[in-house]
C-alpha atoms as a PDB file:
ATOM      1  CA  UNK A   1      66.247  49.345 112.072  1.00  0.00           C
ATOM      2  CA  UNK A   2      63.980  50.257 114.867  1.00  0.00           C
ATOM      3  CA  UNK A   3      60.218  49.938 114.569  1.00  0.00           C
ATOM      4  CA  UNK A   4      59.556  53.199 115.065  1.00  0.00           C
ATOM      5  CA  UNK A   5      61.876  53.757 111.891  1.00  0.00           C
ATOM      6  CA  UNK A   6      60.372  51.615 109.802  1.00  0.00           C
ATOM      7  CA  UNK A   7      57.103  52.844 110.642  1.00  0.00           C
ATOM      8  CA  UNK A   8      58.071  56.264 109.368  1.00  0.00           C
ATOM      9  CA  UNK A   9      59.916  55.203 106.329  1.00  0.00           C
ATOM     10  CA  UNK A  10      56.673  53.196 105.310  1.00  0.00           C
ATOM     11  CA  UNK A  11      54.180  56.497 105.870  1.00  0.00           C
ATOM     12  CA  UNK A  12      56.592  58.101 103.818  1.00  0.00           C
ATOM     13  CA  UNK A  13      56.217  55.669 101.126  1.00  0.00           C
ATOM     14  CA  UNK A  14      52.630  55.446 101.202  1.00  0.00           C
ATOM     15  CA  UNK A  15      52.652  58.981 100.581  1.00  0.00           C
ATOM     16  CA  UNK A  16      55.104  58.814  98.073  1.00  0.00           C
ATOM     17  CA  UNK A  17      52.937  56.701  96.231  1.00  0.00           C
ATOM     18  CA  UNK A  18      50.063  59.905  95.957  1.00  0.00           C
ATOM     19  CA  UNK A  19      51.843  62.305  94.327  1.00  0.00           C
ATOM     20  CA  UNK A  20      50.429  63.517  91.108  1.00  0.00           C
ATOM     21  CA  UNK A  21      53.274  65.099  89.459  1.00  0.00           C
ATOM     22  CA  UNK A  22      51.456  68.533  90.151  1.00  0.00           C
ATOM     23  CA  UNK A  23      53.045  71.255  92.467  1.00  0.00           C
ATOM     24  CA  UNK A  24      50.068  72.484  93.634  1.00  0.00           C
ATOM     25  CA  UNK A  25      48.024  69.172  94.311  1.00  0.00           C
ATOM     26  CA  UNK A  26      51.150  67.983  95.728  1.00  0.00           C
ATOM     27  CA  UNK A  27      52.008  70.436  98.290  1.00  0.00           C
ATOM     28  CA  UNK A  28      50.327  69.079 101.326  1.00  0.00           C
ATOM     29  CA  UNK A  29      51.550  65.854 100.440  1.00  0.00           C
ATOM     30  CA  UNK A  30      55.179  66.918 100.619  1.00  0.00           C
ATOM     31  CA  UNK A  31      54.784  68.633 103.586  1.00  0.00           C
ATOM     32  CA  UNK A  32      53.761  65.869 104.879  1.00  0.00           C
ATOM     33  CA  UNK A  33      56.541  63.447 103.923  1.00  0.00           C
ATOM     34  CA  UNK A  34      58.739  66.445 104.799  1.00  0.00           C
ATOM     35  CA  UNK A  35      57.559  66.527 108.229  1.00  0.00           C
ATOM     36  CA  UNK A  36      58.057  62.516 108.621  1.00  0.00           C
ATOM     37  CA  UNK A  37      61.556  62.749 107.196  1.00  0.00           C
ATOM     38  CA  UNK A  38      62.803  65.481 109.477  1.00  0.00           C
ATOM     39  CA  UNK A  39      61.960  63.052 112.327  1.00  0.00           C
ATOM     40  CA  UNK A  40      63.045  60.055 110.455  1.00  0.00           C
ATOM     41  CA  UNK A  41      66.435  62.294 110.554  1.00  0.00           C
ATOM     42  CA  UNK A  42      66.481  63.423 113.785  1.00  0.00           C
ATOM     43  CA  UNK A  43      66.787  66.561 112.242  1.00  0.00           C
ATOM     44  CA  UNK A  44      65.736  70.071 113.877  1.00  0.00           C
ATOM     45  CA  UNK A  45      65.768  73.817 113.050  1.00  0.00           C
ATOM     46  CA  UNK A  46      69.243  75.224 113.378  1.00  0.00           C
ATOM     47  CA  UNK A  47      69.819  77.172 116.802  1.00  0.00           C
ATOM     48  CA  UNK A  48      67.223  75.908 118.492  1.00  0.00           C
ATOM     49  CA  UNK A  49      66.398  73.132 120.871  1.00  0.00           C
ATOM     50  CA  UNK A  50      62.726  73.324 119.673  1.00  0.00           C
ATOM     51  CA  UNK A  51      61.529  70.420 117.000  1.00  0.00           C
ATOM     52  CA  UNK A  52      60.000  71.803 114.284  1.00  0.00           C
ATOM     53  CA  UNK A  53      58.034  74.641 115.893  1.00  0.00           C
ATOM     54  CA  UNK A  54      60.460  77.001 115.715  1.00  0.00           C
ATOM     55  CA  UNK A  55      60.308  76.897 111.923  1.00  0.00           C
ATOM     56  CA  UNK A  56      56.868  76.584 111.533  1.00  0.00           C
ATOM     57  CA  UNK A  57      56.824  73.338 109.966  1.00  0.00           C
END
């Protein structure tokens, strides 16, 4: 694993690791880790060559 991957995987943890259980208190969270993951992925909107902004994320 790269450094840059690992790097990622442990934000992801460390934001694992603040979720409450409650959607609402959560939601920023998630975003968050769903943000890191799509990169962690190398994953992008579909039909576009733009990262992330094309879907607003």
């Amino acid at each position: 694993m790269s450094t840059e991957t690992l790097t990622l995987q442990e934000e992801i943890n460390a934001l694992k690791v603040q979720l409450t259980g409650d959607l609402f208190a959560d939601m920023d969270l998630k975003d968050q880790i769903h943000n890191l993951e799509m990169k962690l992925n190398g994953v992008k909107p579909m039909d576009t060559y733009i990262d992330c902004v094309g879907c607003g994320s």
